[in-house]
C-alpha atoms as a PDB file:
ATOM      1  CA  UNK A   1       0.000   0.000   0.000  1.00  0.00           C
ATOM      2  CA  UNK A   2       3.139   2.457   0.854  1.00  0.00           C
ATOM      3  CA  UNK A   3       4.232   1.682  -2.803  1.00  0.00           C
ATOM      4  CA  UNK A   4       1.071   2.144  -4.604  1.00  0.00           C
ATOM      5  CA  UNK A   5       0.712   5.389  -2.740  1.00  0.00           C
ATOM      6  CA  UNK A   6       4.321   6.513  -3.337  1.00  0.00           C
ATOM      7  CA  UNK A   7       2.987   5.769  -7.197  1.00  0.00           C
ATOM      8  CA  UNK A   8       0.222   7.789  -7.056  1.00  0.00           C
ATOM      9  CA  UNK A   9       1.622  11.019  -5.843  1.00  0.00           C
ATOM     10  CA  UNK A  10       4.451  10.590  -8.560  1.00  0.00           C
ATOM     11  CA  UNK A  11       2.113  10.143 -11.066  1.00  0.00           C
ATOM     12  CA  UNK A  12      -0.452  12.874  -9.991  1.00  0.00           C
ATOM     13  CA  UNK A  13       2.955  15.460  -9.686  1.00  0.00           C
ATOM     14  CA  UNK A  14       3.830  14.218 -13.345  1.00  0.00           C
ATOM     15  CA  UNK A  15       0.390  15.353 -14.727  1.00  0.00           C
ATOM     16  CA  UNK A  16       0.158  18.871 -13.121  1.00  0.00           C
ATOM     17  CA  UNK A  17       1.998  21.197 -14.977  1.00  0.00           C
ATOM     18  CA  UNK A  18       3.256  24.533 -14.066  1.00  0.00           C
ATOM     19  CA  UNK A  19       1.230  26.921 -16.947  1.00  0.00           C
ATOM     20  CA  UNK A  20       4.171  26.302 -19.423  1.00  0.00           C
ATOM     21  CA  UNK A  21       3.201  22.576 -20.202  1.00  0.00           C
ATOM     22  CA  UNK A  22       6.316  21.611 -17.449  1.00  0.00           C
ATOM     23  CA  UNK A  23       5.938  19.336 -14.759  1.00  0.00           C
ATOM     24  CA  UNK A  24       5.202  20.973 -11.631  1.00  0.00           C
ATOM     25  CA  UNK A  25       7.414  20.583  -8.632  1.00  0.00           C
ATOM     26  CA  UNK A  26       5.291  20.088  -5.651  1.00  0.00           C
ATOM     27  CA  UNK A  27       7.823  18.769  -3.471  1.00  0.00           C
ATOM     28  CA  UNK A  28       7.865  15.907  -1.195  1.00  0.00           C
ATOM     29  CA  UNK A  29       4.968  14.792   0.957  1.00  0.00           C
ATOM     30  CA  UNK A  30       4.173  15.834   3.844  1.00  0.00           C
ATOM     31  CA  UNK A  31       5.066  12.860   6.131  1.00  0.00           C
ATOM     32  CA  UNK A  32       4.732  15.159  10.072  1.00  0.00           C
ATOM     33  CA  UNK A  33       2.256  13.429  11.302  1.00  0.00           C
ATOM     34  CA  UNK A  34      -0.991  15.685  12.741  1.00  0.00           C
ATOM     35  CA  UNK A  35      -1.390  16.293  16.512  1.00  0.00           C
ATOM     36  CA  UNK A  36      -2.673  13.467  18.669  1.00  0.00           C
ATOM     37  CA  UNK A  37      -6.070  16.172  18.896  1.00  0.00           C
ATOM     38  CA  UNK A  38      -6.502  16.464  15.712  1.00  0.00           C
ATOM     39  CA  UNK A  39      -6.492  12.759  14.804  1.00  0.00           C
ATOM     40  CA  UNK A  40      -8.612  12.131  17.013  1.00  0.00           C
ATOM     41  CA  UNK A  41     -10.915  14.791  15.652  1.00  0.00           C
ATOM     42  CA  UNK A  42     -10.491  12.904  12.603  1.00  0.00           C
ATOM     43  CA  UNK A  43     -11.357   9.661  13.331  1.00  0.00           C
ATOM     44  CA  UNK A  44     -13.392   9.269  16.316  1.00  0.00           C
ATOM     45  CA  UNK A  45     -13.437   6.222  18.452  1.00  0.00           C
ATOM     46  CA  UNK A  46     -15.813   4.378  20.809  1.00  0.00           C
ATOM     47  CA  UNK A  47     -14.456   2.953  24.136  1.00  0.00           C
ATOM     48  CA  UNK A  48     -16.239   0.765  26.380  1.00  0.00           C
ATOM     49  CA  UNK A  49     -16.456   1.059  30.210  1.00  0.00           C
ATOM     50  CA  UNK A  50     -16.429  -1.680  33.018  1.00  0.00           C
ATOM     51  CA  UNK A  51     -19.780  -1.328  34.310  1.00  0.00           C
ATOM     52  CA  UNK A  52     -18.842  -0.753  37.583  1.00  0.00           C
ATOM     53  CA  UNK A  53     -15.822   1.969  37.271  1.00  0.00           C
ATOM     54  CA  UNK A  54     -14.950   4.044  39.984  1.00  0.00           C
ATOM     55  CA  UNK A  55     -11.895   6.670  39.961  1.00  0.00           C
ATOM     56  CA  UNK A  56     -10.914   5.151  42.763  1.00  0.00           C
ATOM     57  CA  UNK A  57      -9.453   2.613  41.322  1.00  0.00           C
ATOM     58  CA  UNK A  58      -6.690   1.391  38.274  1.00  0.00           C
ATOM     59  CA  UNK A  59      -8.118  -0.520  35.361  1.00  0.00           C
ATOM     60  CA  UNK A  60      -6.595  -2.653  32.193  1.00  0.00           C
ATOM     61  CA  UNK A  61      -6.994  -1.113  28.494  1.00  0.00           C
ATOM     62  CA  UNK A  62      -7.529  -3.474  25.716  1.00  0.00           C
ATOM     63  CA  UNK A  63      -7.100  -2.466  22.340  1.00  0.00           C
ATOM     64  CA  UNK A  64      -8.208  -4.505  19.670  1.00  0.00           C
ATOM     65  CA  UNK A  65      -7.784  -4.365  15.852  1.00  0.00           C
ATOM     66  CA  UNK A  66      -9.411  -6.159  12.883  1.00  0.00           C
ATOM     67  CA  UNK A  67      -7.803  -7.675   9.364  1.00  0.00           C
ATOM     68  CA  UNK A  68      -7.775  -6.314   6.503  1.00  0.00           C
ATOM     69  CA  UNK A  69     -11.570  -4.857   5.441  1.00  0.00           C
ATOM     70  CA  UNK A  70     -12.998  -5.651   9.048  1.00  0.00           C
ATOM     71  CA  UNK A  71     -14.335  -3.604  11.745  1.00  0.00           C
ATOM     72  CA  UNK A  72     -12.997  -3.791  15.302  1.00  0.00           C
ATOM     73  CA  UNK A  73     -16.228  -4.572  17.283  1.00  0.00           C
ATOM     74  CA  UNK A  74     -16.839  -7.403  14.765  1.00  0.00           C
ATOM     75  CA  UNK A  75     -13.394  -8.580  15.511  1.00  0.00           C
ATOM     76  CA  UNK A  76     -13.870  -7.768  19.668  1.00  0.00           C
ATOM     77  CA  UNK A  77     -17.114  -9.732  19.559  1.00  0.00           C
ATOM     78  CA  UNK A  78     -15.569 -12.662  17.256  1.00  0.00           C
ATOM     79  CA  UNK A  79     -12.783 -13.434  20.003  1.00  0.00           C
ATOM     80  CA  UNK A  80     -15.001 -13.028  23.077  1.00  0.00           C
ATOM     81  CA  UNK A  81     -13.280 -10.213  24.226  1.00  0.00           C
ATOM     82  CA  UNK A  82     -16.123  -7.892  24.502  1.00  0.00           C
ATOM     83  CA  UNK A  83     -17.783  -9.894  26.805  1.00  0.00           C
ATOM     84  CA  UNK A  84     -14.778 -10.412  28.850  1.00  0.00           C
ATOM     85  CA  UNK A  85     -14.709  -7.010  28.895  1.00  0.00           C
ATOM     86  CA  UNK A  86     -17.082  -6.485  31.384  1.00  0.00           C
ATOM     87  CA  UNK A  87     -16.842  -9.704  33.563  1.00  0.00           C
ATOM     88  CA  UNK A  88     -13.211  -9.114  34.025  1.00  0.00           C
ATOM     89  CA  UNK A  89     -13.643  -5.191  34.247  1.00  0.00           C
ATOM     90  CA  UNK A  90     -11.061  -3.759  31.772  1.00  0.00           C
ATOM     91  CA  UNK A  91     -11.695  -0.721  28.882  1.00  0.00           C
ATOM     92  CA  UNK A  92     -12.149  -1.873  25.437  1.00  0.00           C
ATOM     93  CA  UNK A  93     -11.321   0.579  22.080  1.00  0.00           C
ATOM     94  CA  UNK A  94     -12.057  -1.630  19.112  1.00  0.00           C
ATOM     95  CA  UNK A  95     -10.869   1.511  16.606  1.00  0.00           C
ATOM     96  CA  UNK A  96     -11.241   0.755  12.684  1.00  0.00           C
ATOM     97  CA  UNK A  97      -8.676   1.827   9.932  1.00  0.00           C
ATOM     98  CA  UNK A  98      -9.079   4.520   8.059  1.00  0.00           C
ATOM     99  CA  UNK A  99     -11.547   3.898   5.175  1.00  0.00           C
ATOM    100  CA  UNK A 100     -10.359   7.055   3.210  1.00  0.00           C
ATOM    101  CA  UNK A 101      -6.825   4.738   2.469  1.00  0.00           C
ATOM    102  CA  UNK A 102      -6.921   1.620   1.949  1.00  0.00           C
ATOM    103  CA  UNK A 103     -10.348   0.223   2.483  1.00  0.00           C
ATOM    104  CA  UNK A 104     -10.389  -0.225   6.336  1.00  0.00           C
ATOM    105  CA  UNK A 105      -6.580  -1.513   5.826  1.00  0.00           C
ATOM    106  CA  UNK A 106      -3.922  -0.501   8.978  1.00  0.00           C
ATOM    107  CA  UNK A 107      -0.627   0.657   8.084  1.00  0.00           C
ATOM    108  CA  UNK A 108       2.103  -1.526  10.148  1.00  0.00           C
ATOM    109  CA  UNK A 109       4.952  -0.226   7.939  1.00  0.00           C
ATOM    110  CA  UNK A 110       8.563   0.906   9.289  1.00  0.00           C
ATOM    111  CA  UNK A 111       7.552   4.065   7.851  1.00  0.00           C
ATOM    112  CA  UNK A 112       3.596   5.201   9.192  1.00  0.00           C
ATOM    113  CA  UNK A 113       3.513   7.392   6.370  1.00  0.00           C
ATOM    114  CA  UNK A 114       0.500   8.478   5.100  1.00  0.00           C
ATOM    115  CA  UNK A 115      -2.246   6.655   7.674  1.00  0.00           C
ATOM    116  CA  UNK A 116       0.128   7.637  10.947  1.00  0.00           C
ATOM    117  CA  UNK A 117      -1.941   4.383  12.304  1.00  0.00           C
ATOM    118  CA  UNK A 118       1.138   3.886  14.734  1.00  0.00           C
ATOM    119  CA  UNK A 119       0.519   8.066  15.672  1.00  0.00           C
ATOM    120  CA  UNK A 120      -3.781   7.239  15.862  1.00  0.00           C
ATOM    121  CA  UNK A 121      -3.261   4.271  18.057  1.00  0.00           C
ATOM    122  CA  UNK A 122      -0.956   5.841  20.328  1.00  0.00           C
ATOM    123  CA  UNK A 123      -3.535   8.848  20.744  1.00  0.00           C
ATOM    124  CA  UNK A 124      -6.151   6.354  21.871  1.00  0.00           C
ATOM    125  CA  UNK A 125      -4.363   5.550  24.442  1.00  0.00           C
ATOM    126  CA  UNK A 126      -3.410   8.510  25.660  1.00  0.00           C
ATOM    127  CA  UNK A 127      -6.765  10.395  25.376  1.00  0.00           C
ATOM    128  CA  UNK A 128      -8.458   7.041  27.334  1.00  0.00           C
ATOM    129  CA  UNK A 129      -5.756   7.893  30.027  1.00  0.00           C
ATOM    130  CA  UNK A 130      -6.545  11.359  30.239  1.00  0.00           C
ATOM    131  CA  UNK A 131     -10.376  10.752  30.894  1.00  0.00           C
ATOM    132  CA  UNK A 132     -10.310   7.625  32.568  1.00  0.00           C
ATOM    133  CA  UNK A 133      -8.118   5.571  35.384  1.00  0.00           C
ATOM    134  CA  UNK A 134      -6.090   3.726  33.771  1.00  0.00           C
ATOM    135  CA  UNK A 135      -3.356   1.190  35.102  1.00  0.00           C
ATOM    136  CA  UNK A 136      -0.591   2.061  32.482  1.00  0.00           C
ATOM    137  CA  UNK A 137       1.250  -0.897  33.111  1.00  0.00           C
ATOM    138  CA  UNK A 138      -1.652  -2.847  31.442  1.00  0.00           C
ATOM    139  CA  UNK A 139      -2.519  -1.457  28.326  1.00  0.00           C
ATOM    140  CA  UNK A 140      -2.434  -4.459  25.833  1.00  0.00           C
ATOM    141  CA  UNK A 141      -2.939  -4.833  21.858  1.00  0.00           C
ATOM    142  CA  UNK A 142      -4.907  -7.717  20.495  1.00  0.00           C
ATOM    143  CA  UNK A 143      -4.830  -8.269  16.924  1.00  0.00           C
ATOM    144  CA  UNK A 144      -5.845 -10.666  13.982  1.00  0.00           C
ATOM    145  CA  UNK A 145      -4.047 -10.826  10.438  1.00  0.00           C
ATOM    146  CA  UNK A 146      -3.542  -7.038   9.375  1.00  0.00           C
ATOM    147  CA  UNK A 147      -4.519  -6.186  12.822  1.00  0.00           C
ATOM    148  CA  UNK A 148      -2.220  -8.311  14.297  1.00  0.00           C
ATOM    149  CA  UNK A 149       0.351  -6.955  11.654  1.00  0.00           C
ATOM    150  CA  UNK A 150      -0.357  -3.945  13.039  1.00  0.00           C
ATOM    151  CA  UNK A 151      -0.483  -5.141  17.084  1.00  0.00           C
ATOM    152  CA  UNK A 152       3.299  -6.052  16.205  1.00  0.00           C
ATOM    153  CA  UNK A 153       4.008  -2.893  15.090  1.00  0.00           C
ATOM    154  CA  UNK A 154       2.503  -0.966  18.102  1.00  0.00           C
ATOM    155  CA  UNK A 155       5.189  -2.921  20.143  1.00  0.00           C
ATOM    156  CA  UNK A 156       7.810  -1.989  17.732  1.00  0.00           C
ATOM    157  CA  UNK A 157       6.917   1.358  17.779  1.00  0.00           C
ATOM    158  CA  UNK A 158       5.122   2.688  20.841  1.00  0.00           C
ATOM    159  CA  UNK A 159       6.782  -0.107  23.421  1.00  0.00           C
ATOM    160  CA  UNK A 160       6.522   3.156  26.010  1.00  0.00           C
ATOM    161  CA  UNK A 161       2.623   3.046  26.288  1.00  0.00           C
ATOM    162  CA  UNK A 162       2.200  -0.900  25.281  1.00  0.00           C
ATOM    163  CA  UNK A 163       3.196  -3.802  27.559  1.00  0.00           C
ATOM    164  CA  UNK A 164       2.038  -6.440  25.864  1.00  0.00           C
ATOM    165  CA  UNK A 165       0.511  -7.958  22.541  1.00  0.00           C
ATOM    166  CA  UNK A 166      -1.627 -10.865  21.143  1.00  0.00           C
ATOM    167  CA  UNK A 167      -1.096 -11.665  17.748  1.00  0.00           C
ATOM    168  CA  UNK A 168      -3.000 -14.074  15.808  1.00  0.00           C
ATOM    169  CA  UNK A 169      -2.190 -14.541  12.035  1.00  0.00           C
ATOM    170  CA  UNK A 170       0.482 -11.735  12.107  1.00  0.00           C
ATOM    171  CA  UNK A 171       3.910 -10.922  10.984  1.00  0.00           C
ATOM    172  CA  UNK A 172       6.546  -8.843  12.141  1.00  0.00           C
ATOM    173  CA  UNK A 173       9.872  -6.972  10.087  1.00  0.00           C
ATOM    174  CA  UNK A 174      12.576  -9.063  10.777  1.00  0.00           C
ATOM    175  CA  UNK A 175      15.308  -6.319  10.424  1.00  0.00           C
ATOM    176  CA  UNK A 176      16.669  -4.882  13.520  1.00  0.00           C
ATOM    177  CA  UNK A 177      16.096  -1.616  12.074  1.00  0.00           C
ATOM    178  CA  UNK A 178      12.516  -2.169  11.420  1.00  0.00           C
ATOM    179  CA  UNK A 179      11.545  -3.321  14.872  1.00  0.00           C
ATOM    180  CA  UNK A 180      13.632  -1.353  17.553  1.00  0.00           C
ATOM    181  CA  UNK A 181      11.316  -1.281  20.613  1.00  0.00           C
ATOM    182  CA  UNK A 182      12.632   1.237  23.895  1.00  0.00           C
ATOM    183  CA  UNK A 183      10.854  -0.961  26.175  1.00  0.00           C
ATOM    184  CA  UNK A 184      10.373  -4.667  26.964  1.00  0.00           C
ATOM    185  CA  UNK A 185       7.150  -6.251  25.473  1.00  0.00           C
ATOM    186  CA  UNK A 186       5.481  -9.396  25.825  1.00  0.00           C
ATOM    187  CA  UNK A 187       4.134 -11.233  22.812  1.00  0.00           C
ATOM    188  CA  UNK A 188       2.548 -14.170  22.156  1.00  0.00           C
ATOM    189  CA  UNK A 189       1.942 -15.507  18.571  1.00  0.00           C
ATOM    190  CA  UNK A 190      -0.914 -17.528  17.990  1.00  0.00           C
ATOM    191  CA  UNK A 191      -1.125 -19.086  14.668  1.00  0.00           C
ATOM    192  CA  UNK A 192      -2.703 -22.276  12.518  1.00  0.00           C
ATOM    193  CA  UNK A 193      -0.434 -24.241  10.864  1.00  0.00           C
ATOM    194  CA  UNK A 194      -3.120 -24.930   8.070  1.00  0.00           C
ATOM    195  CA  UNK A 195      -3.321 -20.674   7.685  1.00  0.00           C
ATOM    196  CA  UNK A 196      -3.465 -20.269   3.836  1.00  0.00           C
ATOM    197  CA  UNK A 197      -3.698 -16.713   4.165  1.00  0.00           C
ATOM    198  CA  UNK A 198      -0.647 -15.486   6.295  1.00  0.00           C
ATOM    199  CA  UNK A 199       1.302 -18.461   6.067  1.00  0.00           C
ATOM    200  CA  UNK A 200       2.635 -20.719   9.363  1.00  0.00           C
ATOM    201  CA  UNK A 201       5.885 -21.154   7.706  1.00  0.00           C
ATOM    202  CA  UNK A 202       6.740 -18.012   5.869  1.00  0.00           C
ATOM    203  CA  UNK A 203       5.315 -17.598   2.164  1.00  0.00           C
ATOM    204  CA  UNK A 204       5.531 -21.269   0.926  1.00  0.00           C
ATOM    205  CA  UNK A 205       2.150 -21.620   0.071  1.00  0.00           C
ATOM    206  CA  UNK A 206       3.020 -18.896  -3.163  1.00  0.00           C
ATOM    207  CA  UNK A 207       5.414 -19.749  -6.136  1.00  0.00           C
ATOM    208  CA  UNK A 208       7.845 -18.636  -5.953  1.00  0.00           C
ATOM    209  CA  UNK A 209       8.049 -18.118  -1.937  1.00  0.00           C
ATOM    210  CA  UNK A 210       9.085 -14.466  -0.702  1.00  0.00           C
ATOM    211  CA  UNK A 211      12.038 -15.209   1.484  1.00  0.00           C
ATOM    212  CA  UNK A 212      11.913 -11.699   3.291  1.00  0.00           C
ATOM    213  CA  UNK A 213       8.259 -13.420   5.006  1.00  0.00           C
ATOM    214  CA  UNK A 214       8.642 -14.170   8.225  1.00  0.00           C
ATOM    215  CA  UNK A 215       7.264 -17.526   9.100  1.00  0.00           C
ATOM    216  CA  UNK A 216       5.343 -18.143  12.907  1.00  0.00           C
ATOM    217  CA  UNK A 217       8.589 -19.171  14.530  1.00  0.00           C
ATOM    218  CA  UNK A 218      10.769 -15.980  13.185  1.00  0.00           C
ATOM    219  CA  UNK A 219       8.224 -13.467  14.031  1.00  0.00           C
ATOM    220  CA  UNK A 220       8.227 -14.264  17.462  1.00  0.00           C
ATOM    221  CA  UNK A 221      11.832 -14.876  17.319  1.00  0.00           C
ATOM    222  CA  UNK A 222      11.845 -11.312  16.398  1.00  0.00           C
ATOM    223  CA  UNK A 223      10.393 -10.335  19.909  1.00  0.00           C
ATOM    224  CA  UNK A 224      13.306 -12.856  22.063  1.00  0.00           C
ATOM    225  CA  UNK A 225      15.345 -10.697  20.275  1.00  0.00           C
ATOM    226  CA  UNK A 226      13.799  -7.297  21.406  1.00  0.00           C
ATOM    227  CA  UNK A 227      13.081  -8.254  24.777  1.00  0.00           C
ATOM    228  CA  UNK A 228      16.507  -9.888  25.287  1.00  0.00           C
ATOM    229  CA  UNK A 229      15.809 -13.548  26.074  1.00  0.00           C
ATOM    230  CA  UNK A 230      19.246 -15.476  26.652  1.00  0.00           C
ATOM    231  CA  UNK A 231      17.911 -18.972  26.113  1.00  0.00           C
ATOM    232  CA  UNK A 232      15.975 -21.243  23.119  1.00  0.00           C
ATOM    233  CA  UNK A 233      12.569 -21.444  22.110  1.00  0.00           C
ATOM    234  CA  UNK A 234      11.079 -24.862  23.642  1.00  0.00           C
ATOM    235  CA  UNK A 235       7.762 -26.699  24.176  1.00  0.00           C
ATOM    236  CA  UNK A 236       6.058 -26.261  27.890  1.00  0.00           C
ATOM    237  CA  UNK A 237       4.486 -29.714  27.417  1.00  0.00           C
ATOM    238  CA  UNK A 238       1.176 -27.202  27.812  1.00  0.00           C
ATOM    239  CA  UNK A 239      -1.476 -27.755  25.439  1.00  0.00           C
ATOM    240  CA  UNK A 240      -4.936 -25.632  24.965  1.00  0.00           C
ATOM    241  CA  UNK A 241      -8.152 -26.079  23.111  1.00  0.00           C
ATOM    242  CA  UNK A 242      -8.295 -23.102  21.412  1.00  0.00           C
ATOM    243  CA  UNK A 243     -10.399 -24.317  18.525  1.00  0.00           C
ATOM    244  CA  UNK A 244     -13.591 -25.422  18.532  1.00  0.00           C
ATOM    245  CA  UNK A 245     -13.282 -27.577  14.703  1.00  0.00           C
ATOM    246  CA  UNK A 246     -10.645 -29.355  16.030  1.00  0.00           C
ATOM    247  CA  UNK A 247     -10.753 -32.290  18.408  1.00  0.00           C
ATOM    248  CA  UNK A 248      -9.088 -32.257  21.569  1.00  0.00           C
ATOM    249  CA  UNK A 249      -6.176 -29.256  23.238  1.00  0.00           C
ATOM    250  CA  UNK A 250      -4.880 -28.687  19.538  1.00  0.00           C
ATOM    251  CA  UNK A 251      -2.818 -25.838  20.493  1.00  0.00           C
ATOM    252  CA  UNK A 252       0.825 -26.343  21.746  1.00  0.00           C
ATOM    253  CA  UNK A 253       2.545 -23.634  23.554  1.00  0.00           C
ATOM    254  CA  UNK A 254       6.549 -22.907  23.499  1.00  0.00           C
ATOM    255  CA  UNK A 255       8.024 -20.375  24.979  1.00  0.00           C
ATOM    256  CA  UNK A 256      11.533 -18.524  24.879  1.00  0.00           C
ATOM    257  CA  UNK A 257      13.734 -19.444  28.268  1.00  0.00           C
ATOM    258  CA  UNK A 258      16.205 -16.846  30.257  1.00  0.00           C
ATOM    259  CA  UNK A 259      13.800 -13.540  29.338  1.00  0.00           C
ATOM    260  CA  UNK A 260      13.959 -10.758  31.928  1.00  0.00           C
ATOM    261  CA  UNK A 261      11.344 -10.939  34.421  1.00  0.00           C
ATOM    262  CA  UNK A 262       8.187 -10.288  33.859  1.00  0.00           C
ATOM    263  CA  UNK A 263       8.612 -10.859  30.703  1.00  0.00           C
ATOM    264  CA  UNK A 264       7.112 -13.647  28.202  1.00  0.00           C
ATOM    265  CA  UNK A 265       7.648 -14.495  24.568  1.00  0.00           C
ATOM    266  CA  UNK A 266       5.541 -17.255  23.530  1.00  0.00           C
ATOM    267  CA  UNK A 267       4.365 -19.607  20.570  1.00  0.00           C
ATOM    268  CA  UNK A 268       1.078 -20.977  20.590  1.00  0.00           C
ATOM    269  CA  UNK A 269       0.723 -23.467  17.535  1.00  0.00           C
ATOM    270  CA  UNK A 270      -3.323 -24.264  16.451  1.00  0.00           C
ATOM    271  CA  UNK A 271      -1.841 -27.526  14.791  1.00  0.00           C
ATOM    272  CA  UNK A 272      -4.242 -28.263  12.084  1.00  0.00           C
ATOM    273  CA  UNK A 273      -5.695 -24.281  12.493  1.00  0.00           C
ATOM    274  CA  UNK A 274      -7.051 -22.058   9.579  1.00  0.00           C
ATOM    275  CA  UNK A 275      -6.707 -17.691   9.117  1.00  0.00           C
ATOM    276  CA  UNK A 276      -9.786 -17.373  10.636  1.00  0.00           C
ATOM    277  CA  UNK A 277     -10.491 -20.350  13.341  1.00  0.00           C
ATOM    278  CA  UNK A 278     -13.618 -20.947  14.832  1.00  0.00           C
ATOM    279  CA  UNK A 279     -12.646 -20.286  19.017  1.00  0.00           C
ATOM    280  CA  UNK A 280     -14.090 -22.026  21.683  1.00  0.00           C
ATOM    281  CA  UNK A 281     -15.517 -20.236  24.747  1.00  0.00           C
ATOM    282  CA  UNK A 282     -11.583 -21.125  26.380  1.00  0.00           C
ATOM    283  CA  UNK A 283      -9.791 -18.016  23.684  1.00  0.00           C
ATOM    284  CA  UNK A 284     -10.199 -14.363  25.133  1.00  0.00           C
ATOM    285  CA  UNK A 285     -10.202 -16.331  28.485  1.00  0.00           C
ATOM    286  CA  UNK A 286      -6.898 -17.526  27.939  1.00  0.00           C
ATOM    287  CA  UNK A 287      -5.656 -14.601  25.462  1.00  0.00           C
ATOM    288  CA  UNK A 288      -6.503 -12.427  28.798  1.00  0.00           C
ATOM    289  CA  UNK A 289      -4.537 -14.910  31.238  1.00  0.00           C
ATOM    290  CA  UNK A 290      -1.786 -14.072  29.153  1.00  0.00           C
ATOM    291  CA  UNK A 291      -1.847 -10.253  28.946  1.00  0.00           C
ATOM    292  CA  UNK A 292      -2.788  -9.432  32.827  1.00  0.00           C
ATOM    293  CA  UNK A 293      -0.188 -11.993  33.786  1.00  0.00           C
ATOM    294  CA  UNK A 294       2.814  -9.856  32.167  1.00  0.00           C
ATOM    295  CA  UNK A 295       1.587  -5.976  33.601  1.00  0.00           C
ATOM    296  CA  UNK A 296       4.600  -4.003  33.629  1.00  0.00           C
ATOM    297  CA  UNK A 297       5.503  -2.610  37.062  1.00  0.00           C
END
């Protein structure tokens, strides 16, 4: 999308000319991104309140996102984790991508440039801060394909405000440069090894195969590597039913050993799962364990 829209504005600056039949220069895009006010101005969001909030006291922030063409409360309500919402008493923002772009499509580029999803995301969660108590060592992302692209990118990005993600379907840039977080995150990727769409082992299921893919296993390498974890990536011997068109606990879990405390970095494999799984009852319960288990303190 970056590339198409990189096209576009050289082809639009091409066409204008400058009253002499030349080319006019317009110059390069504008790539500041607006205030955190204004985008919010711009695309207005709805967050959801435990029913029985009181100043008094901290509470968790959830952030959810949807793929590619979705809408966030779809994607909230398809997990469970709007009704965990209020039985476990934690704010919900279930934002949507900008439809002027790239038809409801997030950004999770290196370079935010021209959604600034990275820029609207963070601005969330500051403006749910500034009219609500919130517990700023749990404010989580929860994401599925483009969303969870774009969950991944939040922690690459905006590791300050974000403590933790849950990434189904996703990807993350493998390149150092492209993923530099200033703070520890925890991440768990959840993904089905029968996923035609974002593929469990990189791009194989395309011919030729794009190396530069990351499969399941290197993007959450990607995050051992960020958060500093000293030791292998190994099975717990932990299994979960995460599934409900597969028989029996068809999820395995591995995890990365010697990560600083407090800290998790964690596989979860839905052997036999597809993009978009049917859950059981068990996933935003479980999704949920993981996140308010690894609050930053």
């Amino acid at each position: 999308m970056r590339l198409i829209t990189i096209l576009f504005l050289s082809t639009l600056a091409a066409g204008c000319g400058n009253g002499n039949g030349a080319p006019a220069d317009l110059g390069p895009p504008d790539m500041t991104p607006p205030s955190e006010a204004e985008l919010i101005a711009e695309r207005p969001y709805t967050v959801t309140v435990p029913p029985a909030y009181s100043d008094a006291n901290k509470y968790p922030l959830v952030i959810v996102l949807a793929g590619f063409g979705g809408m966030g409360y779809i994607t909230a309500a398809y997990f469970g984790y709007d009704a965990l919402a209020a039985s476990e008493g934690f704010f919900l923002v279930a934002p949507d991508a900008d439809p002027l772009h790239a038809r409801y499509a997030w950004n999770p580029n290196p370079q935010h440039f021209p959604e600034f999803d990275v820029e609207y995301l963070t601005a969330i969660i500051h403006d749910v801060e500034a009219h609500y108590s919130i517990d700023r060592g749990r404010v989580f992302i929860a994401g599925h394909s483009l969303g969870a692209h774009m969950a991944h990118r939040m922690g690459c990005d905006a590791s300050a405000d974000v403590v933790a993600i849950v990434s189904v379907s996703g990807q993350v840039a493998k390149d150092p440069a492209d993923c530099a977080p200033t703070h520890t995150v925890s991440a768990v990727e959840i993904h089905g090894t029968a996923d035609q769409t974002i593929g469990y082992y990189g791009d194989v299921q395309n011919n030729p195969p794009d190396p530069t893919i990351p499969s399941a296993h290197e993007t959450i390498g990607v995050w051992a590597r960020n958060d500093g974890c000293t030791g292998p990536i190994a099975s717990t011997g932990a299994t979960l039913d995460l599934d409900s068109a597969l028989a029996g606990s068809e999820t395995s879990i591995e995890a990365y050993a010697g990560c600083p405390a407090g800290i998790a970095v964690e596989l979860w494999t839905m052997n036999g799962g597809v993009h978009h799984p049917p859950v059981t009852n068990n996933f935003a319960p479980t999704a949920w364990g993981f996140l308010t288990a690894h609050a930053r303190h």
